[in-house]
Protein backbone atom coordinates (compact mmCIF):
# COMPACT_ATOMS: atom_id res chain seq x y z
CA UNK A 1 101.42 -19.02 -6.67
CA UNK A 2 98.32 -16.85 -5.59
CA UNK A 3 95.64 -18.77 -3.64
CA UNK A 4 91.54 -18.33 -4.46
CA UNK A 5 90.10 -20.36 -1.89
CA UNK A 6 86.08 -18.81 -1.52
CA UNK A 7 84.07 -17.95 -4.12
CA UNK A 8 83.15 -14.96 -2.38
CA UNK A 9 86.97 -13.87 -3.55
CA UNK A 10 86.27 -10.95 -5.61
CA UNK A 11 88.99 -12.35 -8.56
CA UNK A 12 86.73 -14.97 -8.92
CA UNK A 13 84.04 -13.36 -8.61
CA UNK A 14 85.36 -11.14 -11.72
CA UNK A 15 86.65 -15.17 -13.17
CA UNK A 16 83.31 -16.10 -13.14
CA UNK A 17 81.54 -13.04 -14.65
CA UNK A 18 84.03 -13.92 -17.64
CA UNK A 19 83.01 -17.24 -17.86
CA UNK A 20 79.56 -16.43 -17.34
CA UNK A 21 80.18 -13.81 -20.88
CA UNK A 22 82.08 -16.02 -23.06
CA UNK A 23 82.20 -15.24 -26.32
CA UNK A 24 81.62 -11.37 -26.44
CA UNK A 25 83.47 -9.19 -28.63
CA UNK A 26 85.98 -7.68 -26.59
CA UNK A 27 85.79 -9.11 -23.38
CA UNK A 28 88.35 -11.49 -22.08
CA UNK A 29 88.42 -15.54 -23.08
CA UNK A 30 88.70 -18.15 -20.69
CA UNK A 31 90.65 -21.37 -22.26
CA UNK A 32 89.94 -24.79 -21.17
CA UNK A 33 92.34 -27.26 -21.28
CA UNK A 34 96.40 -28.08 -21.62
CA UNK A 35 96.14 -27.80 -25.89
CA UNK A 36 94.71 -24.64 -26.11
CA UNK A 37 97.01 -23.02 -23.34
CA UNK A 38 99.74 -24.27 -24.84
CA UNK A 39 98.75 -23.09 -28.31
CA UNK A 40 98.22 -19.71 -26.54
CA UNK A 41 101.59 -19.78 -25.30
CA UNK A 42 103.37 -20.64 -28.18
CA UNK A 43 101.54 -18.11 -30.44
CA UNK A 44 100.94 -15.17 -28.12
CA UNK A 45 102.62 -15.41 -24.99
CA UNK A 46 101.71 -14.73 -21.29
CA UNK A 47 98.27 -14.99 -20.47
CA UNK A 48 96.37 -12.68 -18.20
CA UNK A 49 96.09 -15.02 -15.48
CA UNK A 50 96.45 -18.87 -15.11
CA UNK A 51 94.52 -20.98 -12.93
CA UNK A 52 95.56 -24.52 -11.94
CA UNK A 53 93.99 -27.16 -10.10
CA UNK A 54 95.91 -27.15 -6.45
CA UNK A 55 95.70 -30.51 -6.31
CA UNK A 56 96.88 -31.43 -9.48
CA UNK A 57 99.25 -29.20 -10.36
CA UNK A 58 101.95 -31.71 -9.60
CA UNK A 59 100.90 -33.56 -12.71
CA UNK A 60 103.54 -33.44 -15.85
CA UNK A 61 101.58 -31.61 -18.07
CA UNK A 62 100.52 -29.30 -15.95
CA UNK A 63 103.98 -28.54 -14.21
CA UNK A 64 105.48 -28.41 -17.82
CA UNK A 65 102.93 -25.64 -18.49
CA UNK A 66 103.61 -23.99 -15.16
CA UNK A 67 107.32 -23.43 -15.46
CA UNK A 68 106.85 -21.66 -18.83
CA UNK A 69 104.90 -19.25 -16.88
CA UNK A 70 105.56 -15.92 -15.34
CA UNK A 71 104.98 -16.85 -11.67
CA UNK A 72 102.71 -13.76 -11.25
CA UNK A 73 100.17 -14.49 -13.66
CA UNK A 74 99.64 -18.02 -11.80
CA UNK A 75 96.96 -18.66 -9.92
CA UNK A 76 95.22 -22.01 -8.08
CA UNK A 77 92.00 -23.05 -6.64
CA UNK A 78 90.25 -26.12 -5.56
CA UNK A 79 88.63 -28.14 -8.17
CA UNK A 80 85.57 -27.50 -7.10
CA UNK A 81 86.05 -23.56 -7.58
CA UNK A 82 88.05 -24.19 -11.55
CA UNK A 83 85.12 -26.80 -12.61
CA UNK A 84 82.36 -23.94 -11.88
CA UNK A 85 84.84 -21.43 -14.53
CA UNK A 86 85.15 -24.32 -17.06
CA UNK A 87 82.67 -25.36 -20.19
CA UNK A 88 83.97 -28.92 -20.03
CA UNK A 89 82.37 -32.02 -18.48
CA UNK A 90 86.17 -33.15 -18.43
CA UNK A 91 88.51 -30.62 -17.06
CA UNK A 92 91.89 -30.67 -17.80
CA UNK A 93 92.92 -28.95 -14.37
CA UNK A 94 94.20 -25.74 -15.97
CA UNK A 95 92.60 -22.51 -17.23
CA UNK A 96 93.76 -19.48 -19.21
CA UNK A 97 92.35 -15.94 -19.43
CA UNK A 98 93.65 -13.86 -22.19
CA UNK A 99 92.71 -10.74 -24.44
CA UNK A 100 92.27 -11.57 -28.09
CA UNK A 101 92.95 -8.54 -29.86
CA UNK A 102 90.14 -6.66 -31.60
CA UNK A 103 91.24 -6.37 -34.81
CA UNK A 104 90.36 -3.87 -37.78
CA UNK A 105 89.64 -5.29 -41.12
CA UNK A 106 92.71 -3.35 -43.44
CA UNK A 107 91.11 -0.94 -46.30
CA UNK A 108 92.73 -3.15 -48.75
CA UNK A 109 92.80 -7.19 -48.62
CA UNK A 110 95.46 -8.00 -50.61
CA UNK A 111 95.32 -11.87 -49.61
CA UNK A 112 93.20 -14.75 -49.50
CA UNK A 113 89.98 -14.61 -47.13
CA UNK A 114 87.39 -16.04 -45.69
CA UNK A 115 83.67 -14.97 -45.19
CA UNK A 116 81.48 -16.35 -42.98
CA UNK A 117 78.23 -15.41 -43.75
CA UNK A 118 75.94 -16.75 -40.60
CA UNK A 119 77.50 -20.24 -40.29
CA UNK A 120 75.57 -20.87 -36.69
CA UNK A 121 76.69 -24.21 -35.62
CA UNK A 122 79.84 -23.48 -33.71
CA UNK A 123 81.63 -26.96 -34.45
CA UNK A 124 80.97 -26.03 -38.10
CA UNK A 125 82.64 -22.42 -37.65
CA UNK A 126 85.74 -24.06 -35.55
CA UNK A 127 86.63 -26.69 -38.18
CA UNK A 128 86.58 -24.28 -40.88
CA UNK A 129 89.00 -21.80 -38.69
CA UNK A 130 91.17 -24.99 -38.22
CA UNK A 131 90.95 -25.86 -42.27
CA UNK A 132 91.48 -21.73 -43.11
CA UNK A 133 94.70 -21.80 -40.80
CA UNK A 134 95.82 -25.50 -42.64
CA UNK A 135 95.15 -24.40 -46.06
CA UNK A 136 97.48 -20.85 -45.62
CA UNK A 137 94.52 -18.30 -45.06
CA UNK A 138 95.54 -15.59 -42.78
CA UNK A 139 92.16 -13.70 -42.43
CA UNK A 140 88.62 -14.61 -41.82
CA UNK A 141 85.61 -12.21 -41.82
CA UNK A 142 82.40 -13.29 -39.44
CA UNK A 143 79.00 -11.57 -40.80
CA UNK A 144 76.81 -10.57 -38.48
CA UNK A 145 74.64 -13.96 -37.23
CA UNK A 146 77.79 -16.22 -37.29
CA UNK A 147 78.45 -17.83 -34.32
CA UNK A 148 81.05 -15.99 -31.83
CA UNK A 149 84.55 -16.78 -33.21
CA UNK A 150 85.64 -16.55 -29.88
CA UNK A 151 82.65 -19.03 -27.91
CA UNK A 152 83.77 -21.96 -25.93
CA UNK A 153 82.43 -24.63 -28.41
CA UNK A 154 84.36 -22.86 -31.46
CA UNK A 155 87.84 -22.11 -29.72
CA UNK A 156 87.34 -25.96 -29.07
CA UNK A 157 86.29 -27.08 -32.64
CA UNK A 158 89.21 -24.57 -33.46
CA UNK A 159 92.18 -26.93 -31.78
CA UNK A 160 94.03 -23.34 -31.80
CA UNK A 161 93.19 -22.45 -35.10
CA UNK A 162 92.12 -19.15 -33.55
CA UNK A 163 95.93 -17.71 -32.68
CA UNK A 164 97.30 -18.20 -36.26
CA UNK A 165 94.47 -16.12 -37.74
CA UNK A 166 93.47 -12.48 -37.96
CA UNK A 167 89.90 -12.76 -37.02
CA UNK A 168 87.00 -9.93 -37.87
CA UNK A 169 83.29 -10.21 -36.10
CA UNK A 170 80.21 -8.96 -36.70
CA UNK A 171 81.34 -7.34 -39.93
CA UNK A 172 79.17 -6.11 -43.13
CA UNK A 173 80.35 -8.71 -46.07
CA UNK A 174 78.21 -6.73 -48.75
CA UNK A 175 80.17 -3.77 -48.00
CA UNK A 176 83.46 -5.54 -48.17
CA UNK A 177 82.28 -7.62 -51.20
CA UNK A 178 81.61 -3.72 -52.75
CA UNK A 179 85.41 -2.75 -52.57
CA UNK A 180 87.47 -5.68 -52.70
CA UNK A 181 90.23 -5.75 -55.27
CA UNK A 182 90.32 -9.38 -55.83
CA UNK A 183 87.32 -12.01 -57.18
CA UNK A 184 84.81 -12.60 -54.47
CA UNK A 185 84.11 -16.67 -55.04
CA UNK A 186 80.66 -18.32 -53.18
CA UNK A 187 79.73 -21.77 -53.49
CA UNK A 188 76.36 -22.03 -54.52
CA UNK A 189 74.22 -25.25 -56.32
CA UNK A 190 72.67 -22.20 -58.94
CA UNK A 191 73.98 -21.42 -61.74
CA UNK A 192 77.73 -22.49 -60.61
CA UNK A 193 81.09 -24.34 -62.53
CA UNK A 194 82.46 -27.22 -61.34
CA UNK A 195 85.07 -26.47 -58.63
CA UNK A 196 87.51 -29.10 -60.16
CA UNK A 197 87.24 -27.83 -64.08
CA UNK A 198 87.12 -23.84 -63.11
CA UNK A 199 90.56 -22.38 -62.95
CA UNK A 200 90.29 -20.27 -59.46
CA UNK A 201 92.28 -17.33 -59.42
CA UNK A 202 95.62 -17.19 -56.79
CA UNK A 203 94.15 -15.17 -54.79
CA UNK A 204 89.92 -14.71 -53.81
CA UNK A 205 87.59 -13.93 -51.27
CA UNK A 206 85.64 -17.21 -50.31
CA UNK A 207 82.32 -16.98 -49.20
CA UNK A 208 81.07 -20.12 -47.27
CA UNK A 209 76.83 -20.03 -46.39
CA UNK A 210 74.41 -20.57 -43.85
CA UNK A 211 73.87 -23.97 -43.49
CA UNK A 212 70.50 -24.12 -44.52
CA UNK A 213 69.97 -21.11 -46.83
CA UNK A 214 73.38 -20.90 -48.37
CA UNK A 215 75.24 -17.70 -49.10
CA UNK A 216 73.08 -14.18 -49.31
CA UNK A 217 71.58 -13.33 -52.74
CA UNK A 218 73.31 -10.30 -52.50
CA UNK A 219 76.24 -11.39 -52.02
CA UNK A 220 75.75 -13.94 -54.13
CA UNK A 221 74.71 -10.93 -57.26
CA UNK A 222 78.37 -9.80 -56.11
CA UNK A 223 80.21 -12.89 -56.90
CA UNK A 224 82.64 -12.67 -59.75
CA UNK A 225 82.71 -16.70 -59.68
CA UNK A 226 79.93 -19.60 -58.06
CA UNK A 227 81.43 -22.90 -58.02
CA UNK A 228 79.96 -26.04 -56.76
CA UNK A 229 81.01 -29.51 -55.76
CA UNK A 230 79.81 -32.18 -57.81
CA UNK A 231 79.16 -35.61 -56.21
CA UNK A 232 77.76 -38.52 -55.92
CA UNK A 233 75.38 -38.30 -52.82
CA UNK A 234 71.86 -39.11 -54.47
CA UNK A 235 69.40 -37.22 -53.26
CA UNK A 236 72.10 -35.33 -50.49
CA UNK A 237 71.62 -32.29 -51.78
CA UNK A 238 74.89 -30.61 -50.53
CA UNK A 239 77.76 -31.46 -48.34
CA UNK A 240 78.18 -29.90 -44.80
CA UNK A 241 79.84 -26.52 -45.42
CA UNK A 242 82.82 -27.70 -43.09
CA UNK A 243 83.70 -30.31 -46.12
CA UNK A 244 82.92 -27.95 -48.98
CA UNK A 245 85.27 -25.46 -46.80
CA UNK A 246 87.97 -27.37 -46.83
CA UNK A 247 87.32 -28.76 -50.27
CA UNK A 248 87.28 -25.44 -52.10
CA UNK A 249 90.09 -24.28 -50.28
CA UNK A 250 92.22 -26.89 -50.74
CA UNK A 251 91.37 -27.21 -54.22
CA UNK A 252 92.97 -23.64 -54.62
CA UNK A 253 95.55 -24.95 -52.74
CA UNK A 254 96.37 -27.33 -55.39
CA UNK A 255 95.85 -25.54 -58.56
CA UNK A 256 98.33 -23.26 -56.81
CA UNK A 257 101.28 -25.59 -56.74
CA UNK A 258 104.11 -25.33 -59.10
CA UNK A 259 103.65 -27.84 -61.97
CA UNK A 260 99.78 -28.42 -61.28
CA UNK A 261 97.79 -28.74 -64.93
CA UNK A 262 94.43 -26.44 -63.75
């Protein structure tokens, strides 16, 4: 296994100017932690590199996750150097780098999506990648102003959500909206149906808001169907759009089953 030893090494150096970027559209992603190298593993393959603790990488899960490795993609440092590379208070003494793929949204979704239309928190936008990839969706489309699918916060909201999903950033929903060939659903408190009396077609385009302002009026003159969640909160005016995600969603999920009576 390769040896950094000095941050004046010019791999780390390189490491750390990654780190230091995290989250940009097409540069590398660092992964923190055991779970979400593994999940890269599983789904994607070899990483880039892998960097290891040198004085932990005796420890099970780590030498588990080393011998499923290609020994020249394996690197180690002092703890010292791998804490300054990770995002974590809590290291887990390993650390990926890999190259999410770029990837064009297709001229025709045929499929089930979701839009993000500048969801900002990233633990909001990380659960609802981790319901989409639950709930069957294979495709989720980031406007402009939603937090970066690929951040450290979100791939660790995501639990490794992110490597079962085709993911699109910084894309133009009103244009999309403009050609789909499917109903384009947002969940809005105007002028909507109740999510669990509306019959929601097999396949949709979901739209999920802001969490203050809600969806864009034009997207939401688009929609071909507003639903909303009725409850029983009071004076709550809405739930958090992670719950009303995974509501909706699962909701179609339902009425989708053989046998189901809406």
């Amino acid at each position: 296994m390769k040896l950094i030893e000095s941050r004046a090494n010019p791999l780390f150096k390189q490491l750390y100017k990654w780190q230091s970027s995290a989250g940009r559209r097409g540069e590398p992603v660092l992964l923190d932690g055991i779970n979400l190298c593994e999940s890269w593993l599983t789904a994607k393959g070899q990483p880039t590199h892998a960097i290891f603790d040198m004085e932990r990488i005796d420890e099970p899960g780590l030498r588990q996750l080393i011998e499923k490795l290609n020994v020249e993609v394996c690197i180690s440092m002092p703890g010292t150097l791998l804490r300054s590379l990770t995002s974590v208070d809590t290291d887990q003494g390993v650390l990926f780098v890999v190259q999410p793929k770029v990837n064009t949204v297709p001229l025709r979704l045929k499929d089930s999506v979701v839009m993000l239309d500048r969801i900002q928190d990233p633990g909001n936008v990380g659960a609802i990648l981790r319901t989409c990839a639950a709930a069957g969706i294979k495709r989720v489309l980031a406007a402009t102003g939603t937090a970066s699918l690929w951040s450290p916060k979100v791939l660790r909201s995501g639990q490794g959500a992110h490597f079962a999903l085709q993911l699109h950033e910084q894309v133009d929903l009103l244009a999309i909206a403009t050609s789909l060939e499917m109903p384009l659903v947002v969940t809005t408190l105007d002028d909507a149906q109740d999510l669990f009396t509306t019959k929601l077609p097999a396949q949709c385009a979901w739209v999920f808001g802001h969490e203050g302002q809600g969806v864009d009026a034009k997207l939401l003159t688009r929609a071909d169907l507003k639903v909303k969640i009725n409850h029983e909160l009071g004076p709550i005016e809405s739930l958090n759009v992670t719950a009303a995600a995974a509501i909706c969603l699962f909701e179609q999920r339902r009425q989708a089953m053989p046998g189901s009576s809406s």
